[in-house]
Protein backbone atom coordinates (compact mmCIF):
# COMPACT_ATOMS: atom_id res chain seq x y z
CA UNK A 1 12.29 -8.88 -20.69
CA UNK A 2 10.99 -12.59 -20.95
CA UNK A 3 11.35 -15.58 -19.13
CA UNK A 4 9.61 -17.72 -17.16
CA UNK A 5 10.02 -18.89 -13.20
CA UNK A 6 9.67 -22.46 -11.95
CA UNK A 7 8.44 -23.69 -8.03
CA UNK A 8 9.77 -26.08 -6.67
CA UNK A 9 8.84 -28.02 -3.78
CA UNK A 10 11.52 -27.63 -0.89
CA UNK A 11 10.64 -31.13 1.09
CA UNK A 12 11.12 -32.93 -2.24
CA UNK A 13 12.87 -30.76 -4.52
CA UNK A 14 10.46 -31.63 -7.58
CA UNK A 15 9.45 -29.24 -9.52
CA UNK A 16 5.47 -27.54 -9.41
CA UNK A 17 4.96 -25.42 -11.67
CA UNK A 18 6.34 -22.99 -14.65
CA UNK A 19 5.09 -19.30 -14.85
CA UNK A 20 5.70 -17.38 -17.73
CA UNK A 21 7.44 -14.03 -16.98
CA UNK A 22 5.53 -10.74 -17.47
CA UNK A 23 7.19 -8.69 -19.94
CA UNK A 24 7.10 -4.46 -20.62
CA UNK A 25 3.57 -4.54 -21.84
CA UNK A 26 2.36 -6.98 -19.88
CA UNK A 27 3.31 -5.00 -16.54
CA UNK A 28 2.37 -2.30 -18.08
CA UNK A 29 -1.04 -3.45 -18.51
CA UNK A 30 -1.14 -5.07 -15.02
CA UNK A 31 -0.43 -1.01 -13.37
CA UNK A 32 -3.55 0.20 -15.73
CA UNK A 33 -5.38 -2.47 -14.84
CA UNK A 34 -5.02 -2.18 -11.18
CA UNK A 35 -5.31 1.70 -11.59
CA UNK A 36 -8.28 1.69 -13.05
CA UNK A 37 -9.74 -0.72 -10.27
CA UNK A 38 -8.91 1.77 -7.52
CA UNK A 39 -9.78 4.53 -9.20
CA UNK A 40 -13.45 3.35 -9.03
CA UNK A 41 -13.31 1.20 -5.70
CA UNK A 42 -12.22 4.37 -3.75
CA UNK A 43 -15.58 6.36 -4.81
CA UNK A 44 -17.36 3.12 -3.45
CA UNK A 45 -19.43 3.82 0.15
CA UNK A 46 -17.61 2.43 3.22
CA UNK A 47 -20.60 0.49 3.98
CA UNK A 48 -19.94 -1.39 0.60
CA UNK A 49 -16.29 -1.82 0.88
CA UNK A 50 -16.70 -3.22 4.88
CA UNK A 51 -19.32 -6.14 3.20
CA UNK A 52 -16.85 -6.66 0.67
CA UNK A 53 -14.19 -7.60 3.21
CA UNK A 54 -16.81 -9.42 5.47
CA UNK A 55 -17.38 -11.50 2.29
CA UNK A 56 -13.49 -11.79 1.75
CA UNK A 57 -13.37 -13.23 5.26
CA UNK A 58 -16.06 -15.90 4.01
CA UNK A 59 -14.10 -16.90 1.39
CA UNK A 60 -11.02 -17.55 2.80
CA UNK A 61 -12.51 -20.20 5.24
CA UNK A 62 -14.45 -21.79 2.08
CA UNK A 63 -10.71 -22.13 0.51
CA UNK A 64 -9.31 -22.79 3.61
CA UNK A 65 -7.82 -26.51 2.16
CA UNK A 66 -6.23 -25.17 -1.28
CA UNK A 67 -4.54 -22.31 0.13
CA UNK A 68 -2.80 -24.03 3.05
CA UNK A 69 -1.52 -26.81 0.74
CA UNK A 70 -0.49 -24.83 -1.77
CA UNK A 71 1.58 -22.69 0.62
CA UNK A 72 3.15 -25.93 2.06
CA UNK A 73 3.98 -27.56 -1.15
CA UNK A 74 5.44 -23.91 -2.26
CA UNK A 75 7.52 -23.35 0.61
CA UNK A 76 7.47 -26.31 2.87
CA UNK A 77 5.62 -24.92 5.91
CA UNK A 78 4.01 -27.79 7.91
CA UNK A 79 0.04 -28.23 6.82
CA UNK A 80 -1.73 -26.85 10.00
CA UNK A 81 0.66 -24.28 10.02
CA UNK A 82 -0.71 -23.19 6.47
CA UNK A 83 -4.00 -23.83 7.81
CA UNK A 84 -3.84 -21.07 10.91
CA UNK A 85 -2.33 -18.63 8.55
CA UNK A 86 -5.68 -19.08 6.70
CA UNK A 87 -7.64 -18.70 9.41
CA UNK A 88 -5.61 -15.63 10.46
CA UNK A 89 -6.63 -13.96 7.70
CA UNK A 90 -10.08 -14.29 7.82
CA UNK A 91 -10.19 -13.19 11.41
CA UNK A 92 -8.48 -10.39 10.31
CA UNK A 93 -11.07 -9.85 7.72
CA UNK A 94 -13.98 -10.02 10.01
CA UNK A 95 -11.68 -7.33 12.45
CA UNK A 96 -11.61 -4.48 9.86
CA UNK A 97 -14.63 -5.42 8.89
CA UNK A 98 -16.34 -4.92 12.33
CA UNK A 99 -14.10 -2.12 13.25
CA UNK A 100 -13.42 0.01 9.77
CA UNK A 101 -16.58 2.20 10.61
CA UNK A 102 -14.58 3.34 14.01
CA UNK A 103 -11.20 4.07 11.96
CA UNK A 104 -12.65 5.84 8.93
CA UNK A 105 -15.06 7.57 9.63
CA UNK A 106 -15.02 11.36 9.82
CA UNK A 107 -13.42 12.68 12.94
CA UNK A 108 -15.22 16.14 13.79
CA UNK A 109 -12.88 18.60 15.41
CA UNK A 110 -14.10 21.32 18.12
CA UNK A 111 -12.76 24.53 16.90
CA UNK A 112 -15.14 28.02 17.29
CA UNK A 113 -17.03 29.43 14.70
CA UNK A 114 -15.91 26.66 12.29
CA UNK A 115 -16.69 23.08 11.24
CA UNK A 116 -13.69 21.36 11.10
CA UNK A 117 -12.97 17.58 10.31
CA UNK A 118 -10.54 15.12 9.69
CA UNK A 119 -10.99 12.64 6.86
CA UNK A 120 -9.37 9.51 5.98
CA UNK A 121 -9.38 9.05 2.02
CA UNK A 122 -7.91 6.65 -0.30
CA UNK A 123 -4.80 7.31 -2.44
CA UNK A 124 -5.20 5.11 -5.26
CA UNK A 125 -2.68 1.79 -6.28
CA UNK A 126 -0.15 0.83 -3.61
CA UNK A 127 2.55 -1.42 -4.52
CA UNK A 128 3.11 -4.49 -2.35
CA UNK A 129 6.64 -6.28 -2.76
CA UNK A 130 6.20 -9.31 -0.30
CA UNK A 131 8.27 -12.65 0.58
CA UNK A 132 7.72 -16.13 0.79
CA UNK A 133 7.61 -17.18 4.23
CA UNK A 134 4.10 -16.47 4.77
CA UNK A 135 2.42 -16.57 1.45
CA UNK A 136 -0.89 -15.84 2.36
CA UNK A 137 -0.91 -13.66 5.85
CA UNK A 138 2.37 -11.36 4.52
CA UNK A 139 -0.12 -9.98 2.08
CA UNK A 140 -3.25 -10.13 4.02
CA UNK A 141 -1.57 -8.15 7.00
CA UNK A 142 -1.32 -5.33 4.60
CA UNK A 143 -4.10 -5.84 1.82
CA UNK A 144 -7.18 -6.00 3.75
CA UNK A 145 -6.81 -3.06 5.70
CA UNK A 146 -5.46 -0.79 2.62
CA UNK A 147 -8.48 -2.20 0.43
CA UNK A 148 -10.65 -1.28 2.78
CA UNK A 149 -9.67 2.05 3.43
CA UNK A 150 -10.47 2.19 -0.46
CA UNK A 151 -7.20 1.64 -2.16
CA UNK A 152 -5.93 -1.34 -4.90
CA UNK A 153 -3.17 -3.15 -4.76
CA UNK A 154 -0.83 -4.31 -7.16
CA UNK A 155 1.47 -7.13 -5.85
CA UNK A 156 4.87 -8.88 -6.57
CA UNK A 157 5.02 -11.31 -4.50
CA UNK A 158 8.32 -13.78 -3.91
CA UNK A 159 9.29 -16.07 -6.99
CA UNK A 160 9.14 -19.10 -5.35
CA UNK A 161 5.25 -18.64 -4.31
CA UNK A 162 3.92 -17.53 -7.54
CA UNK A 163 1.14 -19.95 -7.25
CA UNK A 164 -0.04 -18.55 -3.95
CA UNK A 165 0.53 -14.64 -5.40
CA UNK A 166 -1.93 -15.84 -8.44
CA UNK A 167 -4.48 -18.00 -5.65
CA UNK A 168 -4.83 -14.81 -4.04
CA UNK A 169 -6.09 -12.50 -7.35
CA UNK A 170 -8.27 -15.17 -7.88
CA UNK A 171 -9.32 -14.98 -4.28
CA UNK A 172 -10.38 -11.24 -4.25
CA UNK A 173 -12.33 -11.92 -7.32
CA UNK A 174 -14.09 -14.90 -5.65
CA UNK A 175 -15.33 -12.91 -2.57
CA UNK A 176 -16.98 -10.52 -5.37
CA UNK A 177 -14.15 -7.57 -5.16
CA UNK A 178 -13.59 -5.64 -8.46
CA UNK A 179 -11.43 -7.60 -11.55
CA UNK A 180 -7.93 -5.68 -10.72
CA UNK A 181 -8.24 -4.47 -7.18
CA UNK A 182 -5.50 -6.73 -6.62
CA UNK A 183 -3.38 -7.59 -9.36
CA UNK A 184 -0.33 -10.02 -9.16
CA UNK A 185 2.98 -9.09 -11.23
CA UNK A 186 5.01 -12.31 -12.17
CA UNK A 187 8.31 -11.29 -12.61
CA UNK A 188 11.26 -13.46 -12.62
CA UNK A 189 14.20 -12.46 -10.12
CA UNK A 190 16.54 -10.73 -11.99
CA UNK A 191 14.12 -8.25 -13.98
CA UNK A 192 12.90 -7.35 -10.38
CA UNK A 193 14.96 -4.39 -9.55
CA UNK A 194 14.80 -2.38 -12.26
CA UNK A 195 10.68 -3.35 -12.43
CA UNK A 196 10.26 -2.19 -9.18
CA UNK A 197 12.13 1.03 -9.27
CA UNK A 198 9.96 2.07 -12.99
CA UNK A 199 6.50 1.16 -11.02
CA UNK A 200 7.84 3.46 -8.11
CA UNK A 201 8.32 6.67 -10.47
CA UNK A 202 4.99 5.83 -12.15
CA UNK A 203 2.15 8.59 -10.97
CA UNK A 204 -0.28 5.84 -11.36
CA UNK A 205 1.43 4.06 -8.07
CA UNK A 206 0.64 6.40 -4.81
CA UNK A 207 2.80 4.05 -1.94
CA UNK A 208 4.90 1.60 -1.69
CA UNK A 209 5.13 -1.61 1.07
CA UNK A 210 8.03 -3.93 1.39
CA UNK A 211 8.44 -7.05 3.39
CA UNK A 212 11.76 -8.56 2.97
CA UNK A 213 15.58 -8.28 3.30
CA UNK A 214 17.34 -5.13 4.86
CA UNK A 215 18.99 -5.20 1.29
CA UNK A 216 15.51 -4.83 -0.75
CA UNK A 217 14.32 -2.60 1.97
CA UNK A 218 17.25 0.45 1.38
CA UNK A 219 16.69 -0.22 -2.57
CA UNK A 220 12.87 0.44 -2.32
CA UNK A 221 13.55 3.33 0.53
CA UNK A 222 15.29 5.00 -2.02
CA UNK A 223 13.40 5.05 -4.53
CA UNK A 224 10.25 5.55 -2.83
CA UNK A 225 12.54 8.94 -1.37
CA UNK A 226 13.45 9.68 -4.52
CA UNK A 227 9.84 9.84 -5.80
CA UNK A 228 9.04 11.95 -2.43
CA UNK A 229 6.35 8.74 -1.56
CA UNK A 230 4.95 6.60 1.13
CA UNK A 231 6.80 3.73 2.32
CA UNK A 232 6.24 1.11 4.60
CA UNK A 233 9.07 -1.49 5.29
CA UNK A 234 8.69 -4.52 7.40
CA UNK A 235 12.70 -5.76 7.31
CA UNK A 236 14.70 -7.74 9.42
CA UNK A 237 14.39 -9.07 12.94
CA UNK A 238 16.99 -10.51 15.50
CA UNK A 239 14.29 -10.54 18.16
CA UNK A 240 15.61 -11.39 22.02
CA UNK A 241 13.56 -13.99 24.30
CA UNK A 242 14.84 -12.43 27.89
CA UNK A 243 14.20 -14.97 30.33
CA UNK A 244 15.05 -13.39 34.02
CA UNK A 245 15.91 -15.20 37.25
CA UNK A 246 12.79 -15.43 38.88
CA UNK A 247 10.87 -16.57 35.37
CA UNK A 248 9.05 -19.94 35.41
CA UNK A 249 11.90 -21.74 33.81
CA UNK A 250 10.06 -24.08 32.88
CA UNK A 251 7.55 -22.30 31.26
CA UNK A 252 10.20 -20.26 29.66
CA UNK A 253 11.59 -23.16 27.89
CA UNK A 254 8.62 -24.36 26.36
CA UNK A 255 7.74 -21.53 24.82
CA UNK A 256 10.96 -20.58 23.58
CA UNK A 257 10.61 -23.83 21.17
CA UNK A 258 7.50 -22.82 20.07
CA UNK A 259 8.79 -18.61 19.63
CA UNK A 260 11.84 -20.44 17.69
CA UNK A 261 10.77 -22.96 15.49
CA UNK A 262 7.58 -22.13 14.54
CA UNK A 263 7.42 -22.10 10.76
CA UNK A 264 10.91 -23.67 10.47
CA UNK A 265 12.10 -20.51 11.99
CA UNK A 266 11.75 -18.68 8.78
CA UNK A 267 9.86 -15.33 10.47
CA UNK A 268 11.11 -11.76 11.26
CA UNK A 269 9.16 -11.91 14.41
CA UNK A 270 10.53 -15.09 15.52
CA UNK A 271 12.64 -14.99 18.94
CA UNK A 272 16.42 -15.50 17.92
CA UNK A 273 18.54 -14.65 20.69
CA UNK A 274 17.90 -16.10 24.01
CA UNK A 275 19.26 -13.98 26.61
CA UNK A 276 19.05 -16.12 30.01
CA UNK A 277 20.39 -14.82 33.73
CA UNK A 278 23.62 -16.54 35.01
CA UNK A 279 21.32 -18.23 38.14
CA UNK A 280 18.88 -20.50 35.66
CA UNK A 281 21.15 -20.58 32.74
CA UNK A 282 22.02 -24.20 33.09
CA UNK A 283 18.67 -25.12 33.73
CA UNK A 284 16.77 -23.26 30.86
CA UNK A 285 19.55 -24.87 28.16
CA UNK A 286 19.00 -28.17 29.40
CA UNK A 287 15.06 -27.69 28.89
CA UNK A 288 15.53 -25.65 25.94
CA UNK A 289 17.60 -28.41 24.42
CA UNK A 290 15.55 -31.61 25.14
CA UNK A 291 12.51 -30.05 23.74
CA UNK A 292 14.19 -29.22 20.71
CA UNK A 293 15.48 -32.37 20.18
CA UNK A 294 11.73 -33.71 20.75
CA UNK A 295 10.72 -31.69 17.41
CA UNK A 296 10.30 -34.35 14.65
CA UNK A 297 11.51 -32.68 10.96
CA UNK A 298 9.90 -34.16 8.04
CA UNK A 299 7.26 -34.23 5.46
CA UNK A 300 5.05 -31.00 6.03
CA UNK A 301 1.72 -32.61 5.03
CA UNK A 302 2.24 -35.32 7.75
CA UNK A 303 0.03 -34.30 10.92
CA UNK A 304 2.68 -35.81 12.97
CA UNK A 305 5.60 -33.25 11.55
CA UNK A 306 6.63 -30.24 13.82
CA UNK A 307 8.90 -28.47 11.11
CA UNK A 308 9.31 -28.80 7.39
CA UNK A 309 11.87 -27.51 5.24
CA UNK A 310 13.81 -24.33 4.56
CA UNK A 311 11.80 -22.59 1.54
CA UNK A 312 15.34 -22.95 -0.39
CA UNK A 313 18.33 -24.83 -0.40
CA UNK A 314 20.26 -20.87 -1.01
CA UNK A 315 18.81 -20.39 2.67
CA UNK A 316 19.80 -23.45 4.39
CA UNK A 317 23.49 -23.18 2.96
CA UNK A 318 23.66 -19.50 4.26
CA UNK A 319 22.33 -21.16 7.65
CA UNK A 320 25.15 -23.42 7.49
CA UNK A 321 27.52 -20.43 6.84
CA UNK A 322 26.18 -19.02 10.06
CA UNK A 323 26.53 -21.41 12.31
CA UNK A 324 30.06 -22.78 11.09
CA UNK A 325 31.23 -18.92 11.38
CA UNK A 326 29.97 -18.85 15.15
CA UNK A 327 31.33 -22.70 16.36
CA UNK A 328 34.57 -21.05 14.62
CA UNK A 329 34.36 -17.99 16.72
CA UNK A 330 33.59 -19.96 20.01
CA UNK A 331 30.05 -20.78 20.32
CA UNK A 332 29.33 -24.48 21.42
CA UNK A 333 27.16 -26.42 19.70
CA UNK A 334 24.12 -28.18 21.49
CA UNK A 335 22.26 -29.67 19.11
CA UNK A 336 21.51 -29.76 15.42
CA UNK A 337 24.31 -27.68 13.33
CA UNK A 338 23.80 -29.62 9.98
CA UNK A 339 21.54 -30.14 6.98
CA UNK A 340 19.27 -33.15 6.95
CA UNK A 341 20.53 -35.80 4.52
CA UNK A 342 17.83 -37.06 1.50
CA UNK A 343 15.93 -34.98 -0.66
CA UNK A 344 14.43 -31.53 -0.24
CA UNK A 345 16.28 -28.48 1.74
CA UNK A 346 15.45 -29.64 5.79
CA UNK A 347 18.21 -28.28 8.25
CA UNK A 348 18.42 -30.14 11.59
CA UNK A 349 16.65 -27.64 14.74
CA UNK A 350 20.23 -26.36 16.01
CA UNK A 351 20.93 -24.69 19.55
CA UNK A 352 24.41 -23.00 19.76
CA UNK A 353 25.38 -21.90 23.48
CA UNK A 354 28.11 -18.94 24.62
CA UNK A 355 26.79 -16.65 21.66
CA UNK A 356 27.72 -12.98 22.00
CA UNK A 357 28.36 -9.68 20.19
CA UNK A 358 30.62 -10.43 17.42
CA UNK A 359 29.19 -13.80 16.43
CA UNK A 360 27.34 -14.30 13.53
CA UNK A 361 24.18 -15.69 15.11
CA UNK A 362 23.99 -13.32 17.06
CA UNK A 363 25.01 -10.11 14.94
CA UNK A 364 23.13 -11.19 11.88
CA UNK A 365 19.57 -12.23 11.33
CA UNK A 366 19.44 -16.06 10.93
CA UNK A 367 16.23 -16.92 8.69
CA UNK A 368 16.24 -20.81 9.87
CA UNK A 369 15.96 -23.15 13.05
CA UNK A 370 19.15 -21.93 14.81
CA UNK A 371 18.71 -20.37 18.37
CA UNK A 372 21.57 -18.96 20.20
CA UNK A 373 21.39 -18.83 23.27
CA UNK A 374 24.16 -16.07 25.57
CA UNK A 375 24.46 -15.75 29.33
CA UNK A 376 23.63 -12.39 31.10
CA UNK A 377 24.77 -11.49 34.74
CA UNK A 378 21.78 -9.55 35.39
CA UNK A 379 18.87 -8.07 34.07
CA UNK A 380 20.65 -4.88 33.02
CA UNK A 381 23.33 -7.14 31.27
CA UNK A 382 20.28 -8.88 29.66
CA UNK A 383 18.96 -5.41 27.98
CA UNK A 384 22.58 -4.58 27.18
CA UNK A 385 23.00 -7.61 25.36
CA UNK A 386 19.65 -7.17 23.71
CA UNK A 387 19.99 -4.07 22.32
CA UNK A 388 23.44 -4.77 21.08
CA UNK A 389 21.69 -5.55 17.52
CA UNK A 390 20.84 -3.58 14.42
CA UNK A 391 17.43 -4.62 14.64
CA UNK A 392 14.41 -3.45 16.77
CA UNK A 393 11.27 -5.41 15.94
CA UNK A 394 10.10 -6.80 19.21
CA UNK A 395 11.51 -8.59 22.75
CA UNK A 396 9.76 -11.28 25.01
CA UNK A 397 10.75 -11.10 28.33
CA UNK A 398 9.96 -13.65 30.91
CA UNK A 399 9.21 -12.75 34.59
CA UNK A 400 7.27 -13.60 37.61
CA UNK A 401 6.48 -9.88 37.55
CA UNK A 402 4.87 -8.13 34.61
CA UNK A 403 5.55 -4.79 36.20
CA UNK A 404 9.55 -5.47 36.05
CA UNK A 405 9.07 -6.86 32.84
CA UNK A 406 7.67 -3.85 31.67
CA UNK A 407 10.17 -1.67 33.17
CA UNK A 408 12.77 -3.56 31.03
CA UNK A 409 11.32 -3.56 27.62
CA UNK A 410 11.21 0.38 28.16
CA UNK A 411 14.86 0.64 27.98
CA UNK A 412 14.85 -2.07 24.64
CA UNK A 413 14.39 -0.37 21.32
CA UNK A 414 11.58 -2.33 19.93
CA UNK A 415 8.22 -1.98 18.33
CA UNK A 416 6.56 -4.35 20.28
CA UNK A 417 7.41 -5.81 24.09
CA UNK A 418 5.87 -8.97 25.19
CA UNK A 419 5.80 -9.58 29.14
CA UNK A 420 5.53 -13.63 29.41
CA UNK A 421 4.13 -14.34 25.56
CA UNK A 422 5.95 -15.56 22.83
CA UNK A 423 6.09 -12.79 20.03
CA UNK A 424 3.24 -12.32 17.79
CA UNK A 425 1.26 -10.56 15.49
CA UNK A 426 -2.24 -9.74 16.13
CA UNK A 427 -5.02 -7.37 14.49
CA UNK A 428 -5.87 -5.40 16.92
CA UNK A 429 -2.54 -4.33 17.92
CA UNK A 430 -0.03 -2.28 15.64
CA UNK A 431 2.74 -3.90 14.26
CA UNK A 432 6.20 -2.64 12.88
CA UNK A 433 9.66 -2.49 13.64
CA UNK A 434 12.66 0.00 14.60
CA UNK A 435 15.99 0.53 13.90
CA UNK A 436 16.89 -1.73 11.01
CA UNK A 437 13.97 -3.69 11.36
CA UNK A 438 12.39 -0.60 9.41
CA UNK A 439 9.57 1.82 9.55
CA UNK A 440 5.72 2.36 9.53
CA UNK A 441 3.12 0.06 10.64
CA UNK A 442 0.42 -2.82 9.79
CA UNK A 443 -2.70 -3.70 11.84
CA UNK A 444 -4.94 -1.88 14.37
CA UNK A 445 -5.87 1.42 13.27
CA UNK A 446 -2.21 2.75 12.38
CA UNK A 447 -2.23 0.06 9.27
CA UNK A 448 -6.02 0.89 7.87
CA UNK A 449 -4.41 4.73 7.75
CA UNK A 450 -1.00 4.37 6.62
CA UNK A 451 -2.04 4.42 3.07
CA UNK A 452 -4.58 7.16 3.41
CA UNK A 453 -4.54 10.79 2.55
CA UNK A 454 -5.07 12.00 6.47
CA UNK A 455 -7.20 15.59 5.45
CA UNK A 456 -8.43 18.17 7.49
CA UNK A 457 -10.96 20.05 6.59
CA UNK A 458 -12.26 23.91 7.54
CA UNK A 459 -14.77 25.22 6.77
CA UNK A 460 -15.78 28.91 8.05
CA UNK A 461 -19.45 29.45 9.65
């Protein structure tokens, strides 16, 4: 098991930089490594982990400019883009940070004649598989609560960002964390599988958490089953942008841009299907189209650049496969519909119309700058039409009243509803998905205690 993996920059094509495979003993020492970091780090006080992470939060603002343009040469995002997922994480940071004491902490429990208590303890070394679209936050989401509930982390990240997965060991060790509380596996693509599935039946790994394809997810389900562990999977999403008949149309359209083509559309979380009422259909397409033809599509280090390039040519062609399969099935096309000719793997922003059930962009997750937009005849048709999907991570819905809004999302099997918001992430709230879009959840309290060993203890006065 040796070879080696090579970036390559997606707005260019040129290659970055070669990364020598790990082989057997080198993974091997990796796990150890990492094992022995957590074995020590979860005997460390709270109060030391919390100014650990408070210093972690530091030092991702002091490395603000590295990070976010390595992440945009690795996978094309545009530069500011990079530069808020920095910032992201070191608000998240300062969060658990501020609020860990609250979470952890002891929880007495009122029963007579004993002392009682819940505790929230660390487990030990929790394997992290994550992907490429956000190098940096996809990791942090997970690894700053788990490290500070007391746990280490040992982390493949996604081929193609191997220089990010490597920026972020060196990271941890910057902010003054323990040599192996995070440790980065390079392992080329094929040898992944069977890697993955041998760390999962190791005792020295205590959980597992997967961000990725539905197709990775059910492999690492499995075997996380099989090995009767913890698993947290963060999958798929086909996420509907409901926009009633009373909405601001307006207002509606601009944000479902941003909700679409943020990050070159390459996000679970990003709003896929737009679901509009027959009475302001025509209007919100004709909005919705001229501001996506506004977006200008070019070099991601250019301030002036509102999307960059697909991470991989592999994605933009199955893109293409998507959209060709749905103008063949009747959808009209709008706008976009093609790759962008010259070097690097940039995909025009595309807006297909008269999308249903039964149409590939509308059936299938579509990891790129295509919206598809479908026509209900009422707001009960809308939630029909949005829950005819596999997936279930969240819904925006757009309304002049919240309450009705509200009242909707309840019958839309999601983990998250937004009422007039574009779909987002956010530390203080949970975050997770349903149905296909898996299981388990990151952020707010819920993520700092998925990977702990929730223990009651009772002891008799």
């Amino acid at each position: 098991m040796s070879s080696s993996i090579t970036t390559i920059n997606p707005a260019t094509g040129a290659p970055l930089a070669t990364y020598q495979s790990m082989d057997r003993a080198a993974v091997e020492q990796a796990l150890a490594n990492a094992h022995t970091a957590a074995q020590a780090w979860g005997k460390v006080p709270l109060a030391q982990r919390i100014e650990a992470v408070r210093e972690l939060s530091a030092e991702l603002r002091r490395q603000r400019d590295p990070l976010a343009k390595l992440m945009t040469a690795e996978m094309g995002k545009v530069l500011r883009e990079a530069e808020g997922e920095v910032e992201k994480s070191a608000v998240t940071a300062t969060y658990y940070a501020t609020q860990a004491e609250r979470f952890l902490s002891d929880e007495p429990v009122d029963v007579a004649g004993v002392d009682a208590w819940v505790s929230y303890e660390a487990i030990g070394v929790v394997l992290a598989v994550m992907p490429w679209n956000f190098p940096l936050w996809q990791v942090m989401r997970f690894a700053l609560p788990a490290v500070t509930a007391g746990n280490g982390i040992l982390l493949k990240h996604s081929p193609n960002v191997t220089g990010s997965a490597l920026a972020i060991e060196r990271l941890f060790e910057s902010a003054g964390l323990p040599k192996g509380l995070l440790t980065t596996l390079v392992v080329a693509e094929p040898e992944v599988p069977a890697t993955i599935e041998a760390l999962i039946n190791d005792d020295r790994i205590a959980a597992v958490t997967l961000t990725g394809s539905n197709r990775a997810g059910a492999a690492v389900g499995a075997a996380a089953g099989r090995a009767s562990k913890k698993s947290v999977l963060e999958l798929g999403g086909s996420d509907a942008f409901i926009v009633l008949a009373d909405a601001d149309v307006e207002k509606a359209a601009a944000a479902a841009v941003r909700a679409r083509f943020h990050n070159a559309g390459q996000s679970c979380v990003c709003a896929k299907r737009f679901i509009v009422e027959a009475a302001i259909a025509d209007r919100f397409t004709q909005l919705f189209v001229e501001g996506v033809q506004r977006l200008k599509t070019g070099d991601p280090l250019d301030a002036a650049t509102d999307m960059g390039p697909l991470a991989r040519s592999d994605l933009r062609d199955q893109l293409q496969r998507q959209v060709d399969a749905s103008v063949a099935a009747g959808a009209k096309l709008l706008a976009g519909g093609h790759t962008v000719a010259g070097e690097g793997s940039f995909y025009a922003p595309t807006v297909l119309s008269g999308t249903k059930p039964g149409m590939a962009v509308f059936d299938e997750e579509t990891f790129g700058p295509v919206a598809a937009i479908a026509v209900a005849a009422d707001a009960q048709d809308a939630v029909r039409l949005a829950n005819a999907s596999p997936f279930g991570l969240s819904v925006s819905i757009w309304t002049q009243s919240n309450a009705r809004g509200v009242e909707l999302a309840k019958g839309i099997t999601t983990g998250a509803a937004f009422i007039n918001a574009v779909t987002a992430s956010d530390a203080r709230l949970p975050f997770g998905g349903t149905k296909k879009s898996g299981y388990g959840r990151e952020l707010a309290a819920a993520g700092v205690r998925e990977f702990t060993n929730i223990r009651t203890y009772w002891a008799q006065r």
